[in-house]
C-alpha atoms as a PDB file:
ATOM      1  CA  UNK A   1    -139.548 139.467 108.288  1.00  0.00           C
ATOM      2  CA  UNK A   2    -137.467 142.336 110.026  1.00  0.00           C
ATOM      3  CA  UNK A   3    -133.652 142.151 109.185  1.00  0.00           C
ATOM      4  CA  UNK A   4    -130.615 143.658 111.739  1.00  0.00           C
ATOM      5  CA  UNK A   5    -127.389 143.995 111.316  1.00  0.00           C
ATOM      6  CA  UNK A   6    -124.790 141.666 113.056  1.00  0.00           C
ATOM      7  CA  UNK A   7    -121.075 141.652 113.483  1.00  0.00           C
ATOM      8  CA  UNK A   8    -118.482 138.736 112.388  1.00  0.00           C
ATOM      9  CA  UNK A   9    -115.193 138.117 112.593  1.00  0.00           C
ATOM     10  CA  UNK A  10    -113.964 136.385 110.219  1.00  0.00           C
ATOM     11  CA  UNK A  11    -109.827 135.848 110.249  1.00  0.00           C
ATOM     12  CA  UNK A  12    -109.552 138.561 107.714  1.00  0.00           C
ATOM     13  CA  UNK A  13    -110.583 140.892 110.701  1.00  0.00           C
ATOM     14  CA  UNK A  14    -114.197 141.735 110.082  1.00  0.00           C
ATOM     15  CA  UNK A  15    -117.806 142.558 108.689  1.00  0.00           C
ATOM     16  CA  UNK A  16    -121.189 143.247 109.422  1.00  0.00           C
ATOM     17  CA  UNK A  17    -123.484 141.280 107.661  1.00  0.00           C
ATOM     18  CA  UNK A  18    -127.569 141.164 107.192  1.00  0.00           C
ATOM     19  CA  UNK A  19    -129.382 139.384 109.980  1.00  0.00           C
ATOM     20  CA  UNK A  20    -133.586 138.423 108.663  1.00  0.00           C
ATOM     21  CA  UNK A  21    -135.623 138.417 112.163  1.00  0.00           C
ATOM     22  CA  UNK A  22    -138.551 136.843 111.834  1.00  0.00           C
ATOM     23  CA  UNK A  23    -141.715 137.635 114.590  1.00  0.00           C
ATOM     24  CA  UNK A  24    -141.301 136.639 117.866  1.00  0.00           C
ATOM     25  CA  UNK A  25    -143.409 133.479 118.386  1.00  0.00           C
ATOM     26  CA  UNK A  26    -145.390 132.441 122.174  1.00  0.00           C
ATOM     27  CA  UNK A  27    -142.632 133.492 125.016  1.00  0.00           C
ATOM     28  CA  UNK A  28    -140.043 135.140 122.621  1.00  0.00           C
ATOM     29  CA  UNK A  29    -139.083 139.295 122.689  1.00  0.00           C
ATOM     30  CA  UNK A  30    -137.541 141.362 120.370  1.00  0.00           C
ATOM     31  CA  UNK A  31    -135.171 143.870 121.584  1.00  0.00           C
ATOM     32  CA  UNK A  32    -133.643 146.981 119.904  1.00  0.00           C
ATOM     33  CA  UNK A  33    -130.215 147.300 120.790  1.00  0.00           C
ATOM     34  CA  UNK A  34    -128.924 150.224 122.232  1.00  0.00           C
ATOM     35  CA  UNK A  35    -125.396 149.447 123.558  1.00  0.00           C
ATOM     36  CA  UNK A  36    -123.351 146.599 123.344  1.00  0.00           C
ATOM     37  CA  UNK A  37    -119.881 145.941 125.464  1.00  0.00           C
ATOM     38  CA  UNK A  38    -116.604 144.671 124.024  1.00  0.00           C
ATOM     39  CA  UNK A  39    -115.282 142.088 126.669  1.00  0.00           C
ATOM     40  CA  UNK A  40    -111.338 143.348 125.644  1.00  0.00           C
ATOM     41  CA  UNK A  41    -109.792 139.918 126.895  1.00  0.00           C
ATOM     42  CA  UNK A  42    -111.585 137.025 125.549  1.00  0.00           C
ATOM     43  CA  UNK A  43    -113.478 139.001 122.284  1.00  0.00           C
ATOM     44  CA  UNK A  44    -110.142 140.059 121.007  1.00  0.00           C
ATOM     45  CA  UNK A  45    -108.108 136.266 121.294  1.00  0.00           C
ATOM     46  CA  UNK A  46    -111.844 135.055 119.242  1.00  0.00           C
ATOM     47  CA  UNK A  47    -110.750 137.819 116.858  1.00  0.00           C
ATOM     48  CA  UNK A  48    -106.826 136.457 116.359  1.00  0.00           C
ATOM     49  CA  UNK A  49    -108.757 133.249 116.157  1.00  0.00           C
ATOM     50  CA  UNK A  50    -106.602 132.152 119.252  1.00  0.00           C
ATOM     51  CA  UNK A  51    -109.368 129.859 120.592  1.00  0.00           C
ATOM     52  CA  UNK A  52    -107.566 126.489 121.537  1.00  0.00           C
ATOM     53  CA  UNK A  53    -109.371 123.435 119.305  1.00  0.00           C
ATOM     54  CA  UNK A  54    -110.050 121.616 122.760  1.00  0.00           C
ATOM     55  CA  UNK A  55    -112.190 124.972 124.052  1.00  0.00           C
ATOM     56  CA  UNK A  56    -114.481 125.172 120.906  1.00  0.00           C
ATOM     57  CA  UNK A  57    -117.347 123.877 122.943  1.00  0.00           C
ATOM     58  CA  UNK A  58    -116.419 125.123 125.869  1.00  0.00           C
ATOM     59  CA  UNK A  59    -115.736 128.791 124.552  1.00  0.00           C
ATOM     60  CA  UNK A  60    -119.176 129.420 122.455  1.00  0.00           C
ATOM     61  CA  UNK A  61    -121.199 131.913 123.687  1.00  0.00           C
ATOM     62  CA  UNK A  62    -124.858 131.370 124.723  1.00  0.00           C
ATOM     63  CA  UNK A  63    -126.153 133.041 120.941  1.00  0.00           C
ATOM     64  CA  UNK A  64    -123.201 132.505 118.943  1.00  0.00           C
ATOM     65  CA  UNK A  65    -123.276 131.829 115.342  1.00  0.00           C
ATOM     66  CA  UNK A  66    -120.812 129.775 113.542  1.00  0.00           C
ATOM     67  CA  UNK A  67    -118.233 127.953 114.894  1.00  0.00           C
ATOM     68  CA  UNK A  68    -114.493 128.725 115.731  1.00  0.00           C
ATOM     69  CA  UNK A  69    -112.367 129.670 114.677  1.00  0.00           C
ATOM     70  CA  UNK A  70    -114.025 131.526 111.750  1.00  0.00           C
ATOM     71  CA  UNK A  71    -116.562 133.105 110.554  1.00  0.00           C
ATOM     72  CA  UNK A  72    -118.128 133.497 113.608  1.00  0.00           C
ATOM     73  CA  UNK A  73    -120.928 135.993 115.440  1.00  0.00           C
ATOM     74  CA  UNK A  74    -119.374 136.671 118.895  1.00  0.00           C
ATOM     75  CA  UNK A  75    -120.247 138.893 122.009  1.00  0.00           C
ATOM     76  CA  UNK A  76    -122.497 138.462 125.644  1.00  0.00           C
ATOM     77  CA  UNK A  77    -122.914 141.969 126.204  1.00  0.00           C
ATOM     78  CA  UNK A  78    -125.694 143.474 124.836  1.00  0.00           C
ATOM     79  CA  UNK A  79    -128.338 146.057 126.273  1.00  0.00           C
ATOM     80  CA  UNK A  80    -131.784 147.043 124.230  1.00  0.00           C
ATOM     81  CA  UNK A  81    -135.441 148.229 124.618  1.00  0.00           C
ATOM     82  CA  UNK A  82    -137.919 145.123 124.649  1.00  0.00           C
ATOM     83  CA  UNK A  83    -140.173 146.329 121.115  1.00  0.00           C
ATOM     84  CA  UNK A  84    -142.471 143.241 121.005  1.00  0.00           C
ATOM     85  CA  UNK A  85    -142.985 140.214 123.683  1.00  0.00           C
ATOM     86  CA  UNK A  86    -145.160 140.646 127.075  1.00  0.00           C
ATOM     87  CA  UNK A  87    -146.993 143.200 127.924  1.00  0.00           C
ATOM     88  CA  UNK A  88    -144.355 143.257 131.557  1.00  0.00           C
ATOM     89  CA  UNK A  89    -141.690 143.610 129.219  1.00  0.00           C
ATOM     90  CA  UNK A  90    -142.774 146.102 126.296  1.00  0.00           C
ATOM     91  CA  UNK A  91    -140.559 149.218 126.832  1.00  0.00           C
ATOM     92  CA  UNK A  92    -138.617 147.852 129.367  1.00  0.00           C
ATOM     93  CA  UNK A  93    -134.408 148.313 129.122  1.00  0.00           C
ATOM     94  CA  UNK A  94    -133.206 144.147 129.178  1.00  0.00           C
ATOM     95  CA  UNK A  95    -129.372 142.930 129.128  1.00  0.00           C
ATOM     96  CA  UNK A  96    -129.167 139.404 127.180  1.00  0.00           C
ATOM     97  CA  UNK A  97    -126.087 137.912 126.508  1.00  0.00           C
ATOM     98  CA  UNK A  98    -126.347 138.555 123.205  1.00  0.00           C
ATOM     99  CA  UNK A  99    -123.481 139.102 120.293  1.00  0.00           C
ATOM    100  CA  UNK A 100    -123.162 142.549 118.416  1.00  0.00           C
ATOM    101  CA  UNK A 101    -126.427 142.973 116.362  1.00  0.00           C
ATOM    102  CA  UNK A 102    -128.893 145.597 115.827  1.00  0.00           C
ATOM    103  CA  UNK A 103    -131.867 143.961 116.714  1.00  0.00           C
ATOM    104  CA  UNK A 104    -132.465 140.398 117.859  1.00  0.00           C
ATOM    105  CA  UNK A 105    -135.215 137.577 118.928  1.00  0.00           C
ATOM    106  CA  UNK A 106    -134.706 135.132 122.067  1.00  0.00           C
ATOM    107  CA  UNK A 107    -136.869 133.636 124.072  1.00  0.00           C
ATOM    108  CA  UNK A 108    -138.375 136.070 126.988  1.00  0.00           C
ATOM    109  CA  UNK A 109    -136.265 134.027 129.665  1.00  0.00           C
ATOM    110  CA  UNK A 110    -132.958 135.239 128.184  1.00  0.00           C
ATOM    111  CA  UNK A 111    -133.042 138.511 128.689  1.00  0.00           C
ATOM    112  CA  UNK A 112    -132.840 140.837 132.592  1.00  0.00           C
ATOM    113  CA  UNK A 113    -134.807 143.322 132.766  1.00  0.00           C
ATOM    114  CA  UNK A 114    -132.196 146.510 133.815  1.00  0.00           C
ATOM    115  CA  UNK A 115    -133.257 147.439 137.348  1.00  0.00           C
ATOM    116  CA  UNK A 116    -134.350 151.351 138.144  1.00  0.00           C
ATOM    117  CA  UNK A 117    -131.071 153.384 138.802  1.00  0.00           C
ATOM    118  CA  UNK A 118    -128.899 151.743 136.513  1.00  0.00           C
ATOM    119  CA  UNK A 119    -128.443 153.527 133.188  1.00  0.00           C
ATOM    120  CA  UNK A 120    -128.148 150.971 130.065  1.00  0.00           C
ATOM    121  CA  UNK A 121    -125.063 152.656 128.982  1.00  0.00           C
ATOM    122  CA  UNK A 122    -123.342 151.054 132.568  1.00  0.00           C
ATOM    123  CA  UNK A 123    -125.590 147.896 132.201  1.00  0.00           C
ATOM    124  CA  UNK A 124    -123.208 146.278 129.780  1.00  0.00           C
ATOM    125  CA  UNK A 125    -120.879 145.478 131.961  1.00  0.00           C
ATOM    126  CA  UNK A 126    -123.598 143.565 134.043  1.00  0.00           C
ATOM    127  CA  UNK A 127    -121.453 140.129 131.999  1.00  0.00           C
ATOM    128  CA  UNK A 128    -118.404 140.981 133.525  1.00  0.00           C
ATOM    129  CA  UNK A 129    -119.545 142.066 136.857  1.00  0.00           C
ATOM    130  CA  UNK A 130    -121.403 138.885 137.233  1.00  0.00           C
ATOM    131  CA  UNK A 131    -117.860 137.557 136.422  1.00  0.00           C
ATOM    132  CA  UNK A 132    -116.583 138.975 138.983  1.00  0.00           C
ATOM    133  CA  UNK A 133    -119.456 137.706 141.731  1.00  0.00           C
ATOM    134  CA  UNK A 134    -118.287 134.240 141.041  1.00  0.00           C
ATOM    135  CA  UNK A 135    -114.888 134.691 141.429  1.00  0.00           C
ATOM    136  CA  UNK A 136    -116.072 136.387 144.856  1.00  0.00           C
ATOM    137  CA  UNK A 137    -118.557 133.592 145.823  1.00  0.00           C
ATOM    138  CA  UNK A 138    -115.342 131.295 144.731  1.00  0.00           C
ATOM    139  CA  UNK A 139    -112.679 133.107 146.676  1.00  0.00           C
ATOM    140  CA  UNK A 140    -114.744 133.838 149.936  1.00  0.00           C
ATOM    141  CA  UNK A 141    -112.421 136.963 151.454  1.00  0.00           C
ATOM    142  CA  UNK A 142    -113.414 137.561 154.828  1.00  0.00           C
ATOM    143  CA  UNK A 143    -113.695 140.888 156.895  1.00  0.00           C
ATOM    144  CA  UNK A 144    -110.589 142.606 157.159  1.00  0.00           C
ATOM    145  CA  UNK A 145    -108.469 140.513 154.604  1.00  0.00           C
ATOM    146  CA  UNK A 146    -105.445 142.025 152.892  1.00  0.00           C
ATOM    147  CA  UNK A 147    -106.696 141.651 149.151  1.00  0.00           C
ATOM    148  CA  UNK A 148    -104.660 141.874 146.168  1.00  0.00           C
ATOM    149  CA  UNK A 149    -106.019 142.109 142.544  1.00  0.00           C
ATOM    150  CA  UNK A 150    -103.300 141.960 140.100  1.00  0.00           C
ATOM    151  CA  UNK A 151    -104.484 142.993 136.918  1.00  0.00           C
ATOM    152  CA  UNK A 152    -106.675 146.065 136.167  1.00  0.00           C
ATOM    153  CA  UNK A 153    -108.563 144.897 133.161  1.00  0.00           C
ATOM    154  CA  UNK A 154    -112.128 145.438 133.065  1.00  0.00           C
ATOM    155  CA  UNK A 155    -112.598 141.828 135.088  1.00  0.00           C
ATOM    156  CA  UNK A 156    -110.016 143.069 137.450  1.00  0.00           C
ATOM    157  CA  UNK A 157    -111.767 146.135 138.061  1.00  0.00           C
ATOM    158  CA  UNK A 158    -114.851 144.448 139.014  1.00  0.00           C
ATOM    159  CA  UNK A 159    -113.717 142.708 141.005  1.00  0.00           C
ATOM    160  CA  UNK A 160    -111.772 145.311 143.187  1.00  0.00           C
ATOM    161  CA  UNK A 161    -115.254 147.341 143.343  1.00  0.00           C
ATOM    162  CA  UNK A 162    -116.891 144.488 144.792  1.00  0.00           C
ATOM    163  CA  UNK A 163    -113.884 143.646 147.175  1.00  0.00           C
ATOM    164  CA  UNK A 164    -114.546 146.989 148.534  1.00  0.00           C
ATOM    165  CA  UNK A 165    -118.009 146.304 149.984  1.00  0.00           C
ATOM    166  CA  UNK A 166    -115.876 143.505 152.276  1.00  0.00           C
ATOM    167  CA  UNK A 167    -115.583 145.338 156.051  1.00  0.00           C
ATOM    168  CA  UNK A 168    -112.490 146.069 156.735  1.00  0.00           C
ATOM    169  CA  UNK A 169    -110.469 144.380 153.835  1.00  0.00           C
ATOM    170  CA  UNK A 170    -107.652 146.265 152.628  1.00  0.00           C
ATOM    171  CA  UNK A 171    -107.567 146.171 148.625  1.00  0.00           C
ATOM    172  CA  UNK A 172    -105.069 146.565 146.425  1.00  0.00           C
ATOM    173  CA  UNK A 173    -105.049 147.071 142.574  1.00  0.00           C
ATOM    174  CA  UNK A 174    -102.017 146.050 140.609  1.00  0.00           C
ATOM    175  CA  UNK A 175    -100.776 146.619 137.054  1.00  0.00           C
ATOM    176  CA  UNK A 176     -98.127 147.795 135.143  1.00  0.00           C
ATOM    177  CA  UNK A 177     -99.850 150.911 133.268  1.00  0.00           C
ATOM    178  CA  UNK A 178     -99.506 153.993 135.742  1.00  0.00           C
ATOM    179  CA  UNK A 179    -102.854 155.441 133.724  1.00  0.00           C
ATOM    180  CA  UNK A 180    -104.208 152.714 135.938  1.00  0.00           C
ATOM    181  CA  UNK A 181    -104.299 154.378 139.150  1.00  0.00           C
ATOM    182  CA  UNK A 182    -106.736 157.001 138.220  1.00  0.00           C
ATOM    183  CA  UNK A 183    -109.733 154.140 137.885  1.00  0.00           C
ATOM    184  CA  UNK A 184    -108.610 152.770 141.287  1.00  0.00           C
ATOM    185  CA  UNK A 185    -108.947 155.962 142.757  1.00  0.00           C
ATOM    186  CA  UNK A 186    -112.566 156.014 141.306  1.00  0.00           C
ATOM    187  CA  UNK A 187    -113.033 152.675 142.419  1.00  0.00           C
ATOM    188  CA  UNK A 188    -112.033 153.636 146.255  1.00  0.00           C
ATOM    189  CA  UNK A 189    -109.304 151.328 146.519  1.00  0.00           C
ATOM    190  CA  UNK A 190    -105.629 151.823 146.106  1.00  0.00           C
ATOM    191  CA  UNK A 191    -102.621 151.043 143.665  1.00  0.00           C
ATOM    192  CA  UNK A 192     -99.399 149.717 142.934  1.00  0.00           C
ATOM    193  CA  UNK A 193     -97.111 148.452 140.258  1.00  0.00           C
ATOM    194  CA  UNK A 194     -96.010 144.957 140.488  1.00  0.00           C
ATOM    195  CA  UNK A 195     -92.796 146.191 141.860  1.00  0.00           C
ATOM    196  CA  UNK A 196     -94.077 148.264 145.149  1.00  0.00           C
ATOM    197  CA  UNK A 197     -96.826 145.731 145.225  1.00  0.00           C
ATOM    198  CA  UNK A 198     -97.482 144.774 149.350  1.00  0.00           C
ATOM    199  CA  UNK A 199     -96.808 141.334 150.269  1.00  0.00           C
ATOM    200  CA  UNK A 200     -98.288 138.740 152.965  1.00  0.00           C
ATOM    201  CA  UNK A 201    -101.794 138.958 151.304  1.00  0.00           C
ATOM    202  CA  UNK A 202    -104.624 136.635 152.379  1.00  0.00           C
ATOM    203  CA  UNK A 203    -105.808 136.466 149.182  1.00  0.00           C
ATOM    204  CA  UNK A 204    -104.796 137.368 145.311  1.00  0.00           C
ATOM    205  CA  UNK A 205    -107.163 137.383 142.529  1.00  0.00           C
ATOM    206  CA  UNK A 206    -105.082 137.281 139.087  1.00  0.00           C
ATOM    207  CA  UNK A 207    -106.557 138.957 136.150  1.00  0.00           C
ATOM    208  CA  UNK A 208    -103.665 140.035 134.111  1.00  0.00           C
ATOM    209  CA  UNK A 209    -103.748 136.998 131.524  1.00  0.00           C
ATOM    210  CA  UNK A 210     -99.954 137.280 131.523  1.00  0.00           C
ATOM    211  CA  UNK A 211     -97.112 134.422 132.826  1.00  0.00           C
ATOM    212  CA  UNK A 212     -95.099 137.644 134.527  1.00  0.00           C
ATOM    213  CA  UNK A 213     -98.542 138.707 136.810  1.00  0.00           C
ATOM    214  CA  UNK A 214     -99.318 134.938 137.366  1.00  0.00           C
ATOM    215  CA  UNK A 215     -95.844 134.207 139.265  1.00  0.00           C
ATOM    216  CA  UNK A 216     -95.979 137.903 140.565  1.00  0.00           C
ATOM    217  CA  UNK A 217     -99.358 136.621 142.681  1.00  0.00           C
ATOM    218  CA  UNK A 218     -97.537 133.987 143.977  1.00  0.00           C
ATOM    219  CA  UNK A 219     -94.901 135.595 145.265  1.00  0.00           C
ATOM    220  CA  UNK A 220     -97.267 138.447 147.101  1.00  0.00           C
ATOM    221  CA  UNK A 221     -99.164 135.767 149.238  1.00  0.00           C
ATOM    222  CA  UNK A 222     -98.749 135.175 153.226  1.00  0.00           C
ATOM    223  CA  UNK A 223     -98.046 130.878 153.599  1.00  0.00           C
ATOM    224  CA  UNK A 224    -101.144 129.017 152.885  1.00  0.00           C
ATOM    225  CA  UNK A 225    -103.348 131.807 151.512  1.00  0.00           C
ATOM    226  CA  UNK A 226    -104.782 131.266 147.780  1.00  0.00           C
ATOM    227  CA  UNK A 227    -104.334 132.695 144.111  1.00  0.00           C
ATOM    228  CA  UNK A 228    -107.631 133.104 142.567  1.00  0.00           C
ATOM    229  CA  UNK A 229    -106.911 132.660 138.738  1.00  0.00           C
ATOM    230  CA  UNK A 230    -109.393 134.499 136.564  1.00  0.00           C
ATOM    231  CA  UNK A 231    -107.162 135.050 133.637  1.00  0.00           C
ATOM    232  CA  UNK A 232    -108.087 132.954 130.447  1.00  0.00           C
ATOM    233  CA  UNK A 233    -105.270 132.688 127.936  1.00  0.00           C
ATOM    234  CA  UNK A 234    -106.713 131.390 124.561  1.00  0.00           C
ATOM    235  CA  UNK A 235    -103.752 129.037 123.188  1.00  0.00           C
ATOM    236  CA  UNK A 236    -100.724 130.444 125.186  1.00  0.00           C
ATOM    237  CA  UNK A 237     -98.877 128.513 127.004  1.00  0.00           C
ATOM    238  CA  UNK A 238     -98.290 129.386 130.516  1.00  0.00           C
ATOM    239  CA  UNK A 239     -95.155 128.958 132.878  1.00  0.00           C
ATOM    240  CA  UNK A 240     -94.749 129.548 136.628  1.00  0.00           C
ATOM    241  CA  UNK A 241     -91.845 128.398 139.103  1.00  0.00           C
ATOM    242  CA  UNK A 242     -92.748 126.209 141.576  1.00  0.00           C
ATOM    243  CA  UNK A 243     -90.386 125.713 143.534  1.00  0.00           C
ATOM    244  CA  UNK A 244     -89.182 128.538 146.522  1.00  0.00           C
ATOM    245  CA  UNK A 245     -91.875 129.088 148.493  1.00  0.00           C
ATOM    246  CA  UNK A 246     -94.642 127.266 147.051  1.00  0.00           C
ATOM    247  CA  UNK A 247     -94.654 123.940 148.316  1.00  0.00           C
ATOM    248  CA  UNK A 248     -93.275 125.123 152.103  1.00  0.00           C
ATOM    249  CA  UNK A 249     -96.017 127.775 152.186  1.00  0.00           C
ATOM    250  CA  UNK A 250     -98.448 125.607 151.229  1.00  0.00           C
ATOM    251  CA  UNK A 251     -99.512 127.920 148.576  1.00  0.00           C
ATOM    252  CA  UNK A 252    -102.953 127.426 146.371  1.00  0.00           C
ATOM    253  CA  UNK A 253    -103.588 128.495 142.603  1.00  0.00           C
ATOM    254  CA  UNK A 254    -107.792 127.955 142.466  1.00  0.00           C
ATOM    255  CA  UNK A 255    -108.921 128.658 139.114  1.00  0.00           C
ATOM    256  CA  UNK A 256    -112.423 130.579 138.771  1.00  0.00           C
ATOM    257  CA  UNK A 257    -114.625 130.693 135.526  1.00  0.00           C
ATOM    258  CA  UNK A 258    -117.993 132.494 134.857  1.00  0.00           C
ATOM    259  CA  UNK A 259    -119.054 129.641 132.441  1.00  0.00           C
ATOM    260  CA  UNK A 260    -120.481 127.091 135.914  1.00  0.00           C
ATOM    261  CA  UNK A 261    -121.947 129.307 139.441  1.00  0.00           C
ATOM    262  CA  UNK A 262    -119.544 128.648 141.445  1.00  0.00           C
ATOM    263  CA  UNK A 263    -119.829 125.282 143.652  1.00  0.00           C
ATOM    264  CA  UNK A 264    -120.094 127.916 147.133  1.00  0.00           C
ATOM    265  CA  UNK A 265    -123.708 128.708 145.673  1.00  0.00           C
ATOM    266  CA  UNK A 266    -125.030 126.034 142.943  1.00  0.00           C
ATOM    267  CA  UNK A 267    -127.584 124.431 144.802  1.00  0.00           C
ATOM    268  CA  UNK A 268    -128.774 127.802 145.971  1.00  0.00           C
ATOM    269  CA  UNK A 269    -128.320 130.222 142.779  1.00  0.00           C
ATOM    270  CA  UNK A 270    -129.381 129.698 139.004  1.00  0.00           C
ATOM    271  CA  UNK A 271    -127.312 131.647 136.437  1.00  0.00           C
ATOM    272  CA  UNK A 272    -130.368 134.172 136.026  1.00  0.00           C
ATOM    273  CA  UNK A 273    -130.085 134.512 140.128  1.00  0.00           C
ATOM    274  CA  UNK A 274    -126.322 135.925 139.407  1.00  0.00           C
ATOM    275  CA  UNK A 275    -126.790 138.063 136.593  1.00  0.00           C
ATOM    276  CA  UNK A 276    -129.383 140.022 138.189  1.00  0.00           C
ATOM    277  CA  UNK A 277    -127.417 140.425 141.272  1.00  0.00           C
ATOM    278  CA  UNK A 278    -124.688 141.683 138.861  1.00  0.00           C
ATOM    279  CA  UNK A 279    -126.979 144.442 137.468  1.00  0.00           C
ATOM    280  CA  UNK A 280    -128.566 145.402 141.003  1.00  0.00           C
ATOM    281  CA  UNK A 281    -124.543 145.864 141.766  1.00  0.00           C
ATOM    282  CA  UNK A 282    -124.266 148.460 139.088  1.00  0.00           C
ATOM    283  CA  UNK A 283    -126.426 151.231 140.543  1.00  0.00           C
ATOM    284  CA  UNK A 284    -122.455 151.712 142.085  1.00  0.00           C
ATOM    285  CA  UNK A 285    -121.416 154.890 140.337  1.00  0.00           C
ATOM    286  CA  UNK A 286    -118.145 153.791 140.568  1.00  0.00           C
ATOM    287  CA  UNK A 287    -118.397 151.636 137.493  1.00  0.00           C
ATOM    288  CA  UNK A 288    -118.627 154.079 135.321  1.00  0.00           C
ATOM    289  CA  UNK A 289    -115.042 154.635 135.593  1.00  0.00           C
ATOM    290  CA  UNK A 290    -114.686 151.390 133.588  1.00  0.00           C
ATOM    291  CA  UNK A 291    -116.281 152.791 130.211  1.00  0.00           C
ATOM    292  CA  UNK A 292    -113.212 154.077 128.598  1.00  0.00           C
ATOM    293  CA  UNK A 293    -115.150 154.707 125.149  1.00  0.00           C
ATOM    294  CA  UNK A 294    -117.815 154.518 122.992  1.00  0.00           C
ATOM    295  CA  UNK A 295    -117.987 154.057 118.755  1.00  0.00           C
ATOM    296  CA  UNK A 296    -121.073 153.454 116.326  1.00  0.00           C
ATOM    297  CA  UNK A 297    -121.346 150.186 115.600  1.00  0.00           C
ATOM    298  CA  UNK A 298    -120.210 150.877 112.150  1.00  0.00           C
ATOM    299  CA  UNK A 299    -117.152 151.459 112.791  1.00  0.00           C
ATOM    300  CA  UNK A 300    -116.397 148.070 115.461  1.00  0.00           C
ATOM    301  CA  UNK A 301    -114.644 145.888 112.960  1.00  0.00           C
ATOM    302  CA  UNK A 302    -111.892 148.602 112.876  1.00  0.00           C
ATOM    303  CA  UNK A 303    -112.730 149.296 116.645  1.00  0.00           C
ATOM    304  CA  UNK A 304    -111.724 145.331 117.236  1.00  0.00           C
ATOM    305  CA  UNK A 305    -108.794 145.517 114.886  1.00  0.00           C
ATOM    306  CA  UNK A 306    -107.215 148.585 117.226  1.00  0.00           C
ATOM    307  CA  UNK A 307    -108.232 146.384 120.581  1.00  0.00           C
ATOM    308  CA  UNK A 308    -106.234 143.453 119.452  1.00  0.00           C
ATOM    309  CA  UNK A 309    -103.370 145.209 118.164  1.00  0.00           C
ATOM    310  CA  UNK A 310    -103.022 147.188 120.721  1.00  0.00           C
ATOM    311  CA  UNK A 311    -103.332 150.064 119.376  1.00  0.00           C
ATOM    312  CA  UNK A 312    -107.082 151.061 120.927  1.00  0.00           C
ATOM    313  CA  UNK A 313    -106.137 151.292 124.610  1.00  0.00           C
ATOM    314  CA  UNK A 314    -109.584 150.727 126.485  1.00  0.00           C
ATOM    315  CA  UNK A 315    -111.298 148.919 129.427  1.00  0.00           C
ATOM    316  CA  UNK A 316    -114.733 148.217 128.102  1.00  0.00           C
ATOM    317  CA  UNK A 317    -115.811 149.960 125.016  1.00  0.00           C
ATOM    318  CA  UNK A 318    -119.670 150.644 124.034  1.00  0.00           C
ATOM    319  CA  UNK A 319    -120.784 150.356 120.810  1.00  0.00           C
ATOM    320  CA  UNK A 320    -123.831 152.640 120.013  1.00  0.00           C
ATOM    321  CA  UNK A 321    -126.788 151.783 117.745  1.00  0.00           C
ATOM    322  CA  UNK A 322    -128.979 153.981 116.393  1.00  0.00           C
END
């Protein structure tokens, strides 16, 4: 028996607890973690315990522990070194979608191996750039589109890298924090506020998680062009007008969510098919604009504490094991 170390929140913020590993059996690995990812948006509303009670199911993760809203083990992006399993995969880098814990054992099936010319530091965000393919696949843009994406979270971000790939579309990133513009400039694309924002857009994908950006989409598409709503917002409720131009420009809010592949691809793609095309997407440079920080793993129940209150300004932010 091996024992790790594994993160929980647990209402009073939280701990890091013992974790026994036993052997991996026939067809299981154990990985070593190296980095994990905080996904800002959805880890910090499990942290406030602001999972709505009609979500529990919907909301665990694929290795979660405990049930919501507390204590629970919480987290999908994880990167390690496989240190027993196949002979393929002994040595090899792997992303699983794993919660924050030193070491862990799943079965071989769960984990990608990280393809050549993508660094494991920029593999965590493989969770959220798979994310970001299915609200692509979802959205369809075509060449030369006038793309907005209104919210430049670490979701929003993704998505703007891959818009960029589109020929000829003309993205724009939107948010309200000026600091902003320097990652869109990394990503290639350009920026606004939601003020000088450009209007008659073919498409807008919403990431901002807030009522204000929501409504703000609405009013920065052409008639009968589509909202693509990516934001998630734990137990807040939500209001948007809809009345002015809505219903006489035959407007569209489509809502997009990692947890099914998107109907455009289901009978054609398995959720292993899309999370390695989200790490082959990440030998992009560009992403690494989108790691705003790194802290020992010690230290993430304070790091998680600053995220939620605001206080810990950050895209994603790597935890380090050693």
């Amino acid at each position: 028996m091996r024992e790790a170390r594994a993160f929980w929140a647990t209402g009073s913020g939280g701990d890091i607890r013992s974790a026994p590993l036993a052997a991996p059996g026939e067809g299981e690995v154990l990985v070593r973690t190296l980095y994990s990812g905080v996904s800002r948006g959805t880890e910090t509303l499990v942290f406030a315990g602001r999972v709505p009670a009609d979500q529990h199911d919907a909301m665990r993760a694929p290795f979660q522990e405990g049930d919501f809203p507390f204590p629970v083990k919480y987290g999908y992006l994880n990167v390690g070194v496989v240190e027993a399993g196949p002979p393929a995969l002994l040595g090899r880098a792997v992303f699983c979608l794993y919660p924050h814990q030193s070491a862990y054992v799943v079965p071989q099936e769960s984990v990608i191996p990280v393809p050549d010319g993508v660094p494991p530091r920029r593999a965590v965000l493989a969770g959220t750039v798979e994310t970001a393919v299915n609200a692509l696949w979802d959205a369809a843009p075509l060449i030369g589109d006038r793309v907005t994406v209104l919210g430049a979270g670490m979701v929003g971000c993704c998505v703007a890298a891959l818009l960029r790939s589109v020929p000829g579309a003309e993205v724009e990133l939107v948010d309200t924090d000026p600091s902003r513009r320097a990652i869109a400039e990394a990503l290639g694309v350009t920026f606004a506020s939601p003020d000088t924002a450009s209007g008659s857009r073919d498409l807008v994908v919403h990431a901002s998680a807030t009522q204000a950006g929501l409504q703000r989409s609405l009013e920065l598409l052409r008639p009968e062009a589509t909202v693509i709503e990516l934001s998630w917002y734990g137990d807040r409720p939500v209001a948007v007008s809809l009345g002015g131009a809505f219903h006489s420009g035959r407007l569209t809010i489509r809502s997009s969510q990692v947890g099914t592949v998107s109907p455009a691809r289901a009978s054609t793609r398995t959720y292993a098919d899309r999370l390695a095309l989200a790490l082959r997407l990440l030998r992009d440079e560009a992403f690494d604009a989108l790691i705003t920080g790194e802290s020992p793993f010690e230290d993430l129940p304070s790091v998680l504490s600053r995220l939620a209150d605001g206080t810990l300004p950050a895209l994603c932010h790597v935890i380090t094991y050693t």
